[in-house]
ModelCIF file with pLDDT and N, C-alpha, C, O atoms, coordinates in Angstrom:
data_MODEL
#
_entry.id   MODEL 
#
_entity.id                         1 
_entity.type                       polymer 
_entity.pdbx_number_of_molecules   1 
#
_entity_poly.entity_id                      1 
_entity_poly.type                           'polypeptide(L)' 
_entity_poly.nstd_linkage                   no 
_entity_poly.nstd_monomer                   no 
_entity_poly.pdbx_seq_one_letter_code       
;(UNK)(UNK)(UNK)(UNK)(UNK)(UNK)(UNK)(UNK)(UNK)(UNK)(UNK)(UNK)(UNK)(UNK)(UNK)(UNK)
(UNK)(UNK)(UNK)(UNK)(UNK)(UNK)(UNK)(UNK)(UNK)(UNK)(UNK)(UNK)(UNK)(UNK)(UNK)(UNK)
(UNK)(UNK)(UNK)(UNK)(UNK)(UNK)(UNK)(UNK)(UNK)(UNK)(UNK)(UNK)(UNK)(UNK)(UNK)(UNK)
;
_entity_poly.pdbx_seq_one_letter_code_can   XXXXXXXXXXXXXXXXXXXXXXXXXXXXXXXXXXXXXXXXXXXXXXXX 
_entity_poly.pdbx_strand_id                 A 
#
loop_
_entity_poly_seq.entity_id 
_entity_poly_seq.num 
_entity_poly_seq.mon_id 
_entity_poly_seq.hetero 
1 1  UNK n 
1 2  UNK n 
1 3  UNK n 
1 4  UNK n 
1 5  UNK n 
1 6  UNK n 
1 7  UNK n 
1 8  UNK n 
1 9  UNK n 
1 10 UNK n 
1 11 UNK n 
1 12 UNK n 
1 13 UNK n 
1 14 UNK n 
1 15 UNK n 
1 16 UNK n 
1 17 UNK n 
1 18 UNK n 
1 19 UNK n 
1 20 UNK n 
1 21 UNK n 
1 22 UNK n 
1 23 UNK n 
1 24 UNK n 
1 25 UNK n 
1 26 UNK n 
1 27 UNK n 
1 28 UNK n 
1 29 UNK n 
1 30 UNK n 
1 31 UNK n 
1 32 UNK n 
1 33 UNK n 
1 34 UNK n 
1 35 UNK n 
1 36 UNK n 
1 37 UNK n 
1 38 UNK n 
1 39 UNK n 
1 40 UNK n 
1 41 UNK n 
1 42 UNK n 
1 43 UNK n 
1 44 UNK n 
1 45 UNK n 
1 46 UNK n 
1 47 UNK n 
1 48 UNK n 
#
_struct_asym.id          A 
_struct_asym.entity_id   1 
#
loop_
_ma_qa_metric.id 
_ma_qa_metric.mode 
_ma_qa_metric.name 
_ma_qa_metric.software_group_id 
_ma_qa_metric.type 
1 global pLDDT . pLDDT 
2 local  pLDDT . pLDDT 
#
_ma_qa_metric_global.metric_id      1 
_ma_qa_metric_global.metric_value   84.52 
_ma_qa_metric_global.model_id       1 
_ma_qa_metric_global.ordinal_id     1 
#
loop_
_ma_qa_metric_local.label_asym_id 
_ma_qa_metric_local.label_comp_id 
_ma_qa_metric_local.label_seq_id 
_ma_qa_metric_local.metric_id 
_ma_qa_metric_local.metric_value 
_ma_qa_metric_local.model_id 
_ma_qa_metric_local.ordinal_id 
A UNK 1  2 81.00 1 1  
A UNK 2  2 82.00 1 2  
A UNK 3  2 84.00 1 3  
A UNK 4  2 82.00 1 4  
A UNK 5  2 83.00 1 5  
A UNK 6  2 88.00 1 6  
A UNK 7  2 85.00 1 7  
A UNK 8  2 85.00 1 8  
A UNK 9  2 86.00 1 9  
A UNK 10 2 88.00 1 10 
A UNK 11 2 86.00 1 11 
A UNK 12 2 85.00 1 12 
A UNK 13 2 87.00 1 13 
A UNK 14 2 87.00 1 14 
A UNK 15 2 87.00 1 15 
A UNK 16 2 80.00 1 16 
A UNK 17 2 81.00 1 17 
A UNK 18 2 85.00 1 18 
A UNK 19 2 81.00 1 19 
A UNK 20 2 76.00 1 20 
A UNK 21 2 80.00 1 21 
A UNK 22 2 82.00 1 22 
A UNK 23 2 77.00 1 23 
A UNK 24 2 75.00 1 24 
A UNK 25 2 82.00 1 25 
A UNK 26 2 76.00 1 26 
A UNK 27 2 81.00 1 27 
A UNK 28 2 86.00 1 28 
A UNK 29 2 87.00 1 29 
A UNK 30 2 87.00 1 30 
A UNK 31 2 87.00 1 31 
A UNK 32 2 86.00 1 32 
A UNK 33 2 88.00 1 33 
A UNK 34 2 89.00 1 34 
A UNK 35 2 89.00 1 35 
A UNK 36 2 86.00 1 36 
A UNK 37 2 87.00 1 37 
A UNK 38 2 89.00 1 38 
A UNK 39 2 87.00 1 39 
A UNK 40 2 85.00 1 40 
A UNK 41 2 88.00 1 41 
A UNK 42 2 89.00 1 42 
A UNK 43 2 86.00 1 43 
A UNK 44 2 85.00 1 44 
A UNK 45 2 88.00 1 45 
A UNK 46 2 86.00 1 46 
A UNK 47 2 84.00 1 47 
A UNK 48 2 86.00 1 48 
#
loop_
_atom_site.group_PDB 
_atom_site.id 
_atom_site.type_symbol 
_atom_site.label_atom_id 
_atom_site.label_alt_id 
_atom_site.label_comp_id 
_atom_site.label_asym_id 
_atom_site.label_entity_id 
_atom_site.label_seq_id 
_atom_site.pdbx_PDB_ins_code 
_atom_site.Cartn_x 
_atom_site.Cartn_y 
_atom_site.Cartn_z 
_atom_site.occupancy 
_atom_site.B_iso_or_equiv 
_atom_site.pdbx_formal_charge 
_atom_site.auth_seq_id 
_atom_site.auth_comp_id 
_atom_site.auth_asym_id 
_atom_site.auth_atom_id 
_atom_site.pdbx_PDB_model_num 
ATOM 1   N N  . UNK A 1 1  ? -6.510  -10.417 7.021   1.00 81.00 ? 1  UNK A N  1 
ATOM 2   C CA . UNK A 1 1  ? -5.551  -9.572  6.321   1.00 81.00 ? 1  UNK A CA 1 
ATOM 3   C C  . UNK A 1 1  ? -4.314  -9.398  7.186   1.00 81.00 ? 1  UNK A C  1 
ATOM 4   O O  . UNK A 1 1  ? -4.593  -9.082  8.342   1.00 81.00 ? 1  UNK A O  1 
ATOM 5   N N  . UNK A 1 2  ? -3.102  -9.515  6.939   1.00 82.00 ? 2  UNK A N  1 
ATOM 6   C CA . UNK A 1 2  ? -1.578  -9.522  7.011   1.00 82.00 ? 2  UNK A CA 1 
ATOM 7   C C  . UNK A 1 2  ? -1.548  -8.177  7.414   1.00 82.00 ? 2  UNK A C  1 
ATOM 8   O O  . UNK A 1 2  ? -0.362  -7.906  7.225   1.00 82.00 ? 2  UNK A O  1 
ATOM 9   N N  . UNK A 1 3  ? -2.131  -7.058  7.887   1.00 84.00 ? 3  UNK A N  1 
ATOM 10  C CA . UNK A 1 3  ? -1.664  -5.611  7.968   1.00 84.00 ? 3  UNK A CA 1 
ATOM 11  C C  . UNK A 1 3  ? -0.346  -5.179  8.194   1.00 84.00 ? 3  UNK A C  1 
ATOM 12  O O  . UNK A 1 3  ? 0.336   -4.290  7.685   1.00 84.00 ? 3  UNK A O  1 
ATOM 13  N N  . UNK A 1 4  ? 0.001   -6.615  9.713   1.00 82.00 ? 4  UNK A N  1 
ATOM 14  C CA . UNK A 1 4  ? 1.894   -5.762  9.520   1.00 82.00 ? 4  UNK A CA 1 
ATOM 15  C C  . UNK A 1 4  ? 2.534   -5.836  8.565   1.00 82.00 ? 4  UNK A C  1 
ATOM 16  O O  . UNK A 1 4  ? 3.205   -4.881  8.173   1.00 82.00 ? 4  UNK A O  1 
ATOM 17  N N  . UNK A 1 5  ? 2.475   -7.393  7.732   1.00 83.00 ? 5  UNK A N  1 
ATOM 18  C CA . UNK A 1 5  ? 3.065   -7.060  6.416   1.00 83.00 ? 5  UNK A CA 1 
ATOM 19  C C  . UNK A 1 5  ? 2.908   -5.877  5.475   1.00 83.00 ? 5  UNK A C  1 
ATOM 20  O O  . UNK A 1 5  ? 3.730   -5.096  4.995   1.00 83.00 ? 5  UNK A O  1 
ATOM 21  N N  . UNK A 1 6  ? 1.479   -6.004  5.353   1.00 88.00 ? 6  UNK A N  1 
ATOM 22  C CA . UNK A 1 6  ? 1.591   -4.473  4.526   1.00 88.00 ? 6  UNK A CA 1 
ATOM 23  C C  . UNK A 1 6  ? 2.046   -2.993  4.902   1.00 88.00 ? 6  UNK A C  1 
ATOM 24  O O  . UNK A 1 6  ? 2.262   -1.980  4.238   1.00 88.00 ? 6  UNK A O  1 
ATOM 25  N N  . UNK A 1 7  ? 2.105   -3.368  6.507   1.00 85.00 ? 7  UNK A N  1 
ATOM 26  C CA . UNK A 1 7  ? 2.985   -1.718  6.805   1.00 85.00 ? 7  UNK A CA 1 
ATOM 27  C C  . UNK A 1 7  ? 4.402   -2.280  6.902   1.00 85.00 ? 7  UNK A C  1 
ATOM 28  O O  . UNK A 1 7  ? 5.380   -1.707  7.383   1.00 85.00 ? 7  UNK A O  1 
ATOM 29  N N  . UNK A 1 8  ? 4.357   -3.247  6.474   1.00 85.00 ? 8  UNK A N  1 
ATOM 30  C CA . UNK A 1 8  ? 6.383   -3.342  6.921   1.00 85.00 ? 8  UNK A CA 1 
ATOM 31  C C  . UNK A 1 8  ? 7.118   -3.157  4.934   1.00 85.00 ? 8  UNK A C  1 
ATOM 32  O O  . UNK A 1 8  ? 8.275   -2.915  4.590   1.00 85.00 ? 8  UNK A O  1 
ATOM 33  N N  . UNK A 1 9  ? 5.969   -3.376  4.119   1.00 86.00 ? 9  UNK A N  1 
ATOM 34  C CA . UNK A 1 9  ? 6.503   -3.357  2.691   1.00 86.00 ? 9  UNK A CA 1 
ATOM 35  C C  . UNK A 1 9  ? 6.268   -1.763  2.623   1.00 86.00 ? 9  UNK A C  1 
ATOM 36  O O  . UNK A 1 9  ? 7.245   -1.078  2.317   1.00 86.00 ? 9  UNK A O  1 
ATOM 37  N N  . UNK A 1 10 ? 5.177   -1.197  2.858   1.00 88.00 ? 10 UNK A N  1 
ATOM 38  C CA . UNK A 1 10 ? 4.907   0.354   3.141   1.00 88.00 ? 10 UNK A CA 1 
ATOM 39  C C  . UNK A 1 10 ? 6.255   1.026   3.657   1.00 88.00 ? 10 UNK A C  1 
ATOM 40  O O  . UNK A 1 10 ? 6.843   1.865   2.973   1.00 88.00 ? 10 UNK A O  1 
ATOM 41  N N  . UNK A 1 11 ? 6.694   0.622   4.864   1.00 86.00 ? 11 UNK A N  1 
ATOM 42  C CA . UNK A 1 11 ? 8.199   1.325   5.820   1.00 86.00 ? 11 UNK A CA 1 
ATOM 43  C C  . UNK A 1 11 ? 9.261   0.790   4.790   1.00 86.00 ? 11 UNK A C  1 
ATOM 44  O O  . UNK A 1 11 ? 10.292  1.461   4.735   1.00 86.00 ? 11 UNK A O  1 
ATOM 45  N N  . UNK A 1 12 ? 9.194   -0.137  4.091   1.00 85.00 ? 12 UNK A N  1 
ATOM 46  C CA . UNK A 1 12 ? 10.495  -0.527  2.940   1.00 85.00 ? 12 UNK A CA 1 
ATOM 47  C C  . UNK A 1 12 ? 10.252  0.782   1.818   1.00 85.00 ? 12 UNK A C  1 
ATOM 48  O O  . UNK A 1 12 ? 11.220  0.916   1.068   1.00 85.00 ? 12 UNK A O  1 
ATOM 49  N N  . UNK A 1 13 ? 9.314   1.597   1.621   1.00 87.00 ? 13 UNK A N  1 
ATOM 50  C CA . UNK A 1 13 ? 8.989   1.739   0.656   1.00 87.00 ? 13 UNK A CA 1 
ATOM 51  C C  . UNK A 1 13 ? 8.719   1.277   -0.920  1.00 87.00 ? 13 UNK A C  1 
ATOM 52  O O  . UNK A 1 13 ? 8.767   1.944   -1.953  1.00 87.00 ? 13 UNK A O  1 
ATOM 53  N N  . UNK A 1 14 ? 8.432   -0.051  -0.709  1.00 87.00 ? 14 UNK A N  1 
ATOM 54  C CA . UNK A 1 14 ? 8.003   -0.576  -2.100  1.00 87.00 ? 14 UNK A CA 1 
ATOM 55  C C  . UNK A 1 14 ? 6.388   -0.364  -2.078  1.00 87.00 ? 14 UNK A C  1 
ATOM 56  O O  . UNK A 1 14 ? 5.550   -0.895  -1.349  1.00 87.00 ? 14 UNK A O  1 
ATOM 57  N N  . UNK A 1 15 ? 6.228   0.637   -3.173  1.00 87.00 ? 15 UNK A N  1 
ATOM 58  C CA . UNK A 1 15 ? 4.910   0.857   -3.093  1.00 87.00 ? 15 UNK A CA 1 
ATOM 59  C C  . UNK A 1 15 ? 4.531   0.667   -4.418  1.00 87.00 ? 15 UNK A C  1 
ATOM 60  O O  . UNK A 1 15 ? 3.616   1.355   -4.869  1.00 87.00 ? 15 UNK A O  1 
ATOM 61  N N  . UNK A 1 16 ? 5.084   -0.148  -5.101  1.00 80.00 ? 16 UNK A N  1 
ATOM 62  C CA . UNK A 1 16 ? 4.217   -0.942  -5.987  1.00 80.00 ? 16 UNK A CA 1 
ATOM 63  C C  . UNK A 1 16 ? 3.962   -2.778  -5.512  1.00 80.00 ? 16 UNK A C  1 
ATOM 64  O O  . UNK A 1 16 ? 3.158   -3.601  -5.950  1.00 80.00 ? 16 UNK A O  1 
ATOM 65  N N  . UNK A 1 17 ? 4.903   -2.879  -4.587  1.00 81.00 ? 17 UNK A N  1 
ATOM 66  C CA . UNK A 1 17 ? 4.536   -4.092  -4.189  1.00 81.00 ? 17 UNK A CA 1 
ATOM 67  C C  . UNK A 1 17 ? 3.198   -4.023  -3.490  1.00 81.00 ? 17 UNK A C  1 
ATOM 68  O O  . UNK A 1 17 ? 2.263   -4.802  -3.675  1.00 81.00 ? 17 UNK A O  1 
ATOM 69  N N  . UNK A 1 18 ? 3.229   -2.837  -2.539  1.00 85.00 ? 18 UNK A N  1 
ATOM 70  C CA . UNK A 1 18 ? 1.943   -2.286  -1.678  1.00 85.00 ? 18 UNK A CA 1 
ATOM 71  C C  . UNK A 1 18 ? 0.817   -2.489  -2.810  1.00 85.00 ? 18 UNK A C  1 
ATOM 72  O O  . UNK A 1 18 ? -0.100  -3.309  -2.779  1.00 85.00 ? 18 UNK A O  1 
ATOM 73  N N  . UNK A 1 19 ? 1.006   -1.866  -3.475  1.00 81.00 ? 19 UNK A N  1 
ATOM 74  C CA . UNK A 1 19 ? -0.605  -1.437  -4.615  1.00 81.00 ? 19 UNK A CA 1 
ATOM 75  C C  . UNK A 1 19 ? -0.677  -2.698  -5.151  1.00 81.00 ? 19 UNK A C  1 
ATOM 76  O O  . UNK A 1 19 ? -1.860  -2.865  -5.446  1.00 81.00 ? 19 UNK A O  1 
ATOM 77  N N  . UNK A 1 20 ? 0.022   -3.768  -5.460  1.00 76.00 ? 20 UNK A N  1 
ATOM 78  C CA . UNK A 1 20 ? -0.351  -5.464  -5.865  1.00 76.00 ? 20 UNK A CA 1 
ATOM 79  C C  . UNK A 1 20 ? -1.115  -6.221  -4.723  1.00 76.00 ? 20 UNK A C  1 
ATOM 80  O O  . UNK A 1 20 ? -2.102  -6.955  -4.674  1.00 76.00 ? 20 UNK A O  1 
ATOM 81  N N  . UNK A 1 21 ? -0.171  -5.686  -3.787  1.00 80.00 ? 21 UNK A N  1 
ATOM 82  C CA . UNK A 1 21 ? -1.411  -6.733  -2.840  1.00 80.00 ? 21 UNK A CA 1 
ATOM 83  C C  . UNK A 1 21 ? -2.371  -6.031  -2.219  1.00 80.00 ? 21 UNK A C  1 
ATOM 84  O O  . UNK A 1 21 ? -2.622  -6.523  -1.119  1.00 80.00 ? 21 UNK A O  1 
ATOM 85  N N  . UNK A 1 22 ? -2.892  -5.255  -2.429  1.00 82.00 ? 22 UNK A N  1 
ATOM 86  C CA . UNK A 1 22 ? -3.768  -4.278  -1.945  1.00 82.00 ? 22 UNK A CA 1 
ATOM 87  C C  . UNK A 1 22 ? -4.851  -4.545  -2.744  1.00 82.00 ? 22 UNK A C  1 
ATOM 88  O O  . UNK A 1 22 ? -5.987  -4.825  -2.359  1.00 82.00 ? 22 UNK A O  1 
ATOM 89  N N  . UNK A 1 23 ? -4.376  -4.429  -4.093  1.00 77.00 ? 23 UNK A N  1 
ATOM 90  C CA . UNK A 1 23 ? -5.313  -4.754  -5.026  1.00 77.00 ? 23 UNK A CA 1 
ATOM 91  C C  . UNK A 1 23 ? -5.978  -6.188  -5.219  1.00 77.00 ? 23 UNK A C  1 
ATOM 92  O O  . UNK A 1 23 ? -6.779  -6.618  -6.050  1.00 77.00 ? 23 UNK A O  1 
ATOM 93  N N  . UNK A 1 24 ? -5.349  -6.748  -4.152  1.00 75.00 ? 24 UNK A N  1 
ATOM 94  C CA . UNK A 1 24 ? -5.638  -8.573  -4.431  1.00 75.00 ? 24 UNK A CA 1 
ATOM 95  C C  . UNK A 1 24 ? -6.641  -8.702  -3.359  1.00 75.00 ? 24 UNK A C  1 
ATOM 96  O O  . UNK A 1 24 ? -7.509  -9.559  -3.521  1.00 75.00 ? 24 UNK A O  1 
ATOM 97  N N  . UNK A 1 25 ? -6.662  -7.855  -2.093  1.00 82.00 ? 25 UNK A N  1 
ATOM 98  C CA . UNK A 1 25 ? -6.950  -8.233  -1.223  1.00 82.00 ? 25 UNK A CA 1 
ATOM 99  C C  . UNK A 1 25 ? -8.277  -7.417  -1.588  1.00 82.00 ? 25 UNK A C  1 
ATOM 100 O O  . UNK A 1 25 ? -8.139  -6.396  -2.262  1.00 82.00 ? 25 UNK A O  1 
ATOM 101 N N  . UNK A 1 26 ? -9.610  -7.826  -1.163  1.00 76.00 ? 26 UNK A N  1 
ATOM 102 C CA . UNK A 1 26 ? -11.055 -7.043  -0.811  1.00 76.00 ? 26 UNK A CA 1 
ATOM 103 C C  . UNK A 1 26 ? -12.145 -7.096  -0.212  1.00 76.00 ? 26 UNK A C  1 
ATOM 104 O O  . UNK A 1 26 ? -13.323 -7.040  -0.566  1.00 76.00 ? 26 UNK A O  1 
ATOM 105 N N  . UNK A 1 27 ? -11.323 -7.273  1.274   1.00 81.00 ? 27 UNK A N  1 
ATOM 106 C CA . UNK A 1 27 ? -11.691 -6.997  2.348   1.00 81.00 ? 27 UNK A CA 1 
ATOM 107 C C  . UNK A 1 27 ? -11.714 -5.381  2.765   1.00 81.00 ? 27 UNK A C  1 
ATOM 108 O O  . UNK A 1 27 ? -10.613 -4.878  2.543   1.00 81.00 ? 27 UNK A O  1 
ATOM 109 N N  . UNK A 1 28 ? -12.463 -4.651  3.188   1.00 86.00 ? 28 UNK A N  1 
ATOM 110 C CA . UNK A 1 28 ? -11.441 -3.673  4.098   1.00 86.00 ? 28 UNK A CA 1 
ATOM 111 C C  . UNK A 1 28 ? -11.591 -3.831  5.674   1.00 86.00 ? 28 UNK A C  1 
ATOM 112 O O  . UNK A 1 28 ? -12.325 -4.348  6.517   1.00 86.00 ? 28 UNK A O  1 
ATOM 113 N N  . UNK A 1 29 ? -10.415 -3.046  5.544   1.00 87.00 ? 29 UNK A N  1 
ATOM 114 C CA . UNK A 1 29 ? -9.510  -2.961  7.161   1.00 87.00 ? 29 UNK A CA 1 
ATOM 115 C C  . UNK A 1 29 ? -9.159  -1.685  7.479   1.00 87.00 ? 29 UNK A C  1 
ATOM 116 O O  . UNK A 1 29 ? -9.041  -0.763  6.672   1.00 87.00 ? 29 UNK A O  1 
ATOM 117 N N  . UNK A 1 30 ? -9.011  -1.638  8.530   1.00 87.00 ? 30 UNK A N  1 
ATOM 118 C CA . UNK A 1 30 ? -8.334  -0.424  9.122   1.00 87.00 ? 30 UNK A CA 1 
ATOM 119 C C  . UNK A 1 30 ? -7.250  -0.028  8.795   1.00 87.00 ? 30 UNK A C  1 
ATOM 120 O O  . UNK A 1 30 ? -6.300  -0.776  9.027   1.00 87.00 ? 30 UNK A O  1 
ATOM 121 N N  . UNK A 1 31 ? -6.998  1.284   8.141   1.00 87.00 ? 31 UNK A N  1 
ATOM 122 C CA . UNK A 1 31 ? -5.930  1.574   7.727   1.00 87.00 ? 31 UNK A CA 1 
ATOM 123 C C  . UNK A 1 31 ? -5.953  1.346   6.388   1.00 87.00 ? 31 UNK A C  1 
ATOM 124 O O  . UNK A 1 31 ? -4.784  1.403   6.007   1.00 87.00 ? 31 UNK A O  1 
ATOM 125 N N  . UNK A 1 32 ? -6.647  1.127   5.519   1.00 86.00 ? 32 UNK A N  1 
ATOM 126 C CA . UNK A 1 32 ? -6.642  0.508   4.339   1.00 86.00 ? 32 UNK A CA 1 
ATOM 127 C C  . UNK A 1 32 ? -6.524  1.913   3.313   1.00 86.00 ? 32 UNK A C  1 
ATOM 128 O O  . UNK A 1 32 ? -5.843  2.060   2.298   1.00 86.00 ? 32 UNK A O  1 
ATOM 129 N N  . UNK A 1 33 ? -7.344  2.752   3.909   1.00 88.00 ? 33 UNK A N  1 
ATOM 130 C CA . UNK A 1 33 ? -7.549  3.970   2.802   1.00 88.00 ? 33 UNK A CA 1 
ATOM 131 C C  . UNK A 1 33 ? -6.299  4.881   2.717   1.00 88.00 ? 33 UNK A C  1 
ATOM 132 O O  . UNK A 1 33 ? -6.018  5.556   1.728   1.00 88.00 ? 33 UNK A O  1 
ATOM 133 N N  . UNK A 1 34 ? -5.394  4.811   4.161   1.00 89.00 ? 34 UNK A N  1 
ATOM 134 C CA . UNK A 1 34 ? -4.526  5.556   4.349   1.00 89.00 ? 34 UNK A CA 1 
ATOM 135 C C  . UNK A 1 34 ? -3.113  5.041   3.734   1.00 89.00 ? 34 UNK A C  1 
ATOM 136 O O  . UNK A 1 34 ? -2.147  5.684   3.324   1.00 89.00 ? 34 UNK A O  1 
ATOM 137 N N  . UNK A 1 35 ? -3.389  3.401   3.836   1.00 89.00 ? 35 UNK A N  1 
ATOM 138 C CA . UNK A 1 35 ? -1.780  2.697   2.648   1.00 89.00 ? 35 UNK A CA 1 
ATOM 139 C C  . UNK A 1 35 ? -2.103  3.013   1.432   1.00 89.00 ? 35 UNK A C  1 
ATOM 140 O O  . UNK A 1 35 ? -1.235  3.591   0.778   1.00 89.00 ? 35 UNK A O  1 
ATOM 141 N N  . UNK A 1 36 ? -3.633  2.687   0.681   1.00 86.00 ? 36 UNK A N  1 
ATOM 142 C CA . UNK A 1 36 ? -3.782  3.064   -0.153  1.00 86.00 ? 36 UNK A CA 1 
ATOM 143 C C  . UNK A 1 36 ? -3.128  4.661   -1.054  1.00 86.00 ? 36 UNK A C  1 
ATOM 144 O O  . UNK A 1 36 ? -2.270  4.711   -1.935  1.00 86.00 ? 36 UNK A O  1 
ATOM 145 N N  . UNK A 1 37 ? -3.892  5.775   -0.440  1.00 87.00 ? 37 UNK A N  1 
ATOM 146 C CA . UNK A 1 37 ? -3.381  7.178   -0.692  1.00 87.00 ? 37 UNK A CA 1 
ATOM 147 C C  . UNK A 1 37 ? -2.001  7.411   -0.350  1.00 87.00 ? 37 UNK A C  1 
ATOM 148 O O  . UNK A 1 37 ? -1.628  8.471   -0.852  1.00 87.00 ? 37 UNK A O  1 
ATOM 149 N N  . UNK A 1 38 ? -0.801  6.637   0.528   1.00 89.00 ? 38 UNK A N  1 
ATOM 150 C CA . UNK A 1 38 ? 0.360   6.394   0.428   1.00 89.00 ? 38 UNK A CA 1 
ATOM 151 C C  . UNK A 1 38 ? 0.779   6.086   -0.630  1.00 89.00 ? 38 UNK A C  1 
ATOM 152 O O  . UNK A 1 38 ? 1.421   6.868   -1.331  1.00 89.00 ? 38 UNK A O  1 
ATOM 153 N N  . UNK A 1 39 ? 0.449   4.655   -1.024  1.00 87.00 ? 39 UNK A N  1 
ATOM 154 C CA . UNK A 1 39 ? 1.215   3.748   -1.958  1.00 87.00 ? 39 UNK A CA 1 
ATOM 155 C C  . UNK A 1 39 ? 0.722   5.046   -3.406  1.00 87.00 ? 39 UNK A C  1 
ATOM 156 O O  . UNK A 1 39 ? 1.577   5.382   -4.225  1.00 87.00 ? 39 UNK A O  1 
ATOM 157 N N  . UNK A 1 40 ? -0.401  5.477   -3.452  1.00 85.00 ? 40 UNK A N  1 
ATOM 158 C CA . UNK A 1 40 ? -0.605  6.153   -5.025  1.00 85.00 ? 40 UNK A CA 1 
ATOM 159 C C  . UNK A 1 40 ? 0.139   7.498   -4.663  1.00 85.00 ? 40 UNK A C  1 
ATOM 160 O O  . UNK A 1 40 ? 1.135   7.632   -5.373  1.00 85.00 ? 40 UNK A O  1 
ATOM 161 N N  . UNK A 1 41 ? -0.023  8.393   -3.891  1.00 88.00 ? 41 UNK A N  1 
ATOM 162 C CA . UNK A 1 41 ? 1.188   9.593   -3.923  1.00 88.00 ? 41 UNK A CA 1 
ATOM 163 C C  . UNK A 1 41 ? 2.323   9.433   -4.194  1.00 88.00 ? 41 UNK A C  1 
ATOM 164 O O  . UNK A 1 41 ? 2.989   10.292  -4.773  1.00 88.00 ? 41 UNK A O  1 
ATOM 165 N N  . UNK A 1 42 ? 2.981   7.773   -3.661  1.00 89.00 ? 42 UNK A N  1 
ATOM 166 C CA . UNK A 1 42 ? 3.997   7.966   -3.846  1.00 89.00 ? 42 UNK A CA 1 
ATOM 167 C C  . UNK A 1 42 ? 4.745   7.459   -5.321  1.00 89.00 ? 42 UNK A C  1 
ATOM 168 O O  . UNK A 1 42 ? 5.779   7.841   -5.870  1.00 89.00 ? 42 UNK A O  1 
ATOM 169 N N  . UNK A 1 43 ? 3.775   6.470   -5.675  1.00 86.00 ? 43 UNK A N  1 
ATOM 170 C CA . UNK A 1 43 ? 4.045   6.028   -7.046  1.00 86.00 ? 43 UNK A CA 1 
ATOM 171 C C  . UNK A 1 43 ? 3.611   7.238   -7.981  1.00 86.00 ? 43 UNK A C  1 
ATOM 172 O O  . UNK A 1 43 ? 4.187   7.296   -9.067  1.00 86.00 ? 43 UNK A O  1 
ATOM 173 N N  . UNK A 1 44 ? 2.619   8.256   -7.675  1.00 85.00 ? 44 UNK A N  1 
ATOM 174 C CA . UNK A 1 44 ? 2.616   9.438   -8.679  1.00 85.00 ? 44 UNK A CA 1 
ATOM 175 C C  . UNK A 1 44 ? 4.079   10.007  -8.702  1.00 85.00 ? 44 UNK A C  1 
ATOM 176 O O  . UNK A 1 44 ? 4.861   9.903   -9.647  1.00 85.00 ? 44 UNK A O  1 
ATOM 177 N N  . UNK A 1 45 ? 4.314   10.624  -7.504  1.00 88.00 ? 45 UNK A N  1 
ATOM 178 C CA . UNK A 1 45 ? 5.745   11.653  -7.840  1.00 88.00 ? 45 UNK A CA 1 
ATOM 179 C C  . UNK A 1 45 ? 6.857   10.903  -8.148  1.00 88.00 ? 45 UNK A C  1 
ATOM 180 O O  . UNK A 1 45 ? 7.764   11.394  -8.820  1.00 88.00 ? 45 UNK A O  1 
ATOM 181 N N  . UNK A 1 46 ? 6.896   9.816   -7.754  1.00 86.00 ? 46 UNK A N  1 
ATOM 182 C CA . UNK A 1 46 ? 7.937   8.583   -8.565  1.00 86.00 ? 46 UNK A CA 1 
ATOM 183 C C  . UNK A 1 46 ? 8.120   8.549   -9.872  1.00 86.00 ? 46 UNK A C  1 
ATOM 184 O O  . UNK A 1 46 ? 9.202   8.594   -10.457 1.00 86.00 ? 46 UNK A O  1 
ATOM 185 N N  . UNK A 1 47 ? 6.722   8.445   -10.477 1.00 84.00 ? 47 UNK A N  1 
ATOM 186 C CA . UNK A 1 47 ? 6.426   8.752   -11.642 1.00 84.00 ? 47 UNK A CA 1 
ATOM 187 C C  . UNK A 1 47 ? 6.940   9.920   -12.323 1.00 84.00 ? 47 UNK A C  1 
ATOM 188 O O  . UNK A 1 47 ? 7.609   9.748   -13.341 1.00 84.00 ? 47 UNK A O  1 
ATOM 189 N N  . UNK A 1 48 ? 6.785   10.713  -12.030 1.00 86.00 ? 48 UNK A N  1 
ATOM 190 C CA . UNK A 1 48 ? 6.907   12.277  -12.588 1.00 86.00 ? 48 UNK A CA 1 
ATOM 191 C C  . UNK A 1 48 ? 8.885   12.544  -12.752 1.00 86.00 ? 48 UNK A C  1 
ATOM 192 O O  . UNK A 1 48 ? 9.332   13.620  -13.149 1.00 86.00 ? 48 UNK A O  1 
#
């Protein structure tokens, strides 16, 4: 798993790009639960 990529799209804040490849990937890793609950908080209040 790519982790810096996924914390460098995380620090861009694209967190629907985050939640696509997150969702592709199913492995877990370290750090996984914490991009996760990122990427969905932030696409909730985005939402709203």
């Amino acid at each position: 798993v790519d982790t810096d990529r996924l914390r460098i799209i995380a620090k861009q804040k694209r967190f629907q790009a985050l939640s696509r490849e997150l969702n592709k990937i199913k492995e877990q890793f370290e750090g996984r639960t914490e991009l996760e609950e990122q990427a969905q908080s932030s696409m909730d209040r985005a939402m709203e």
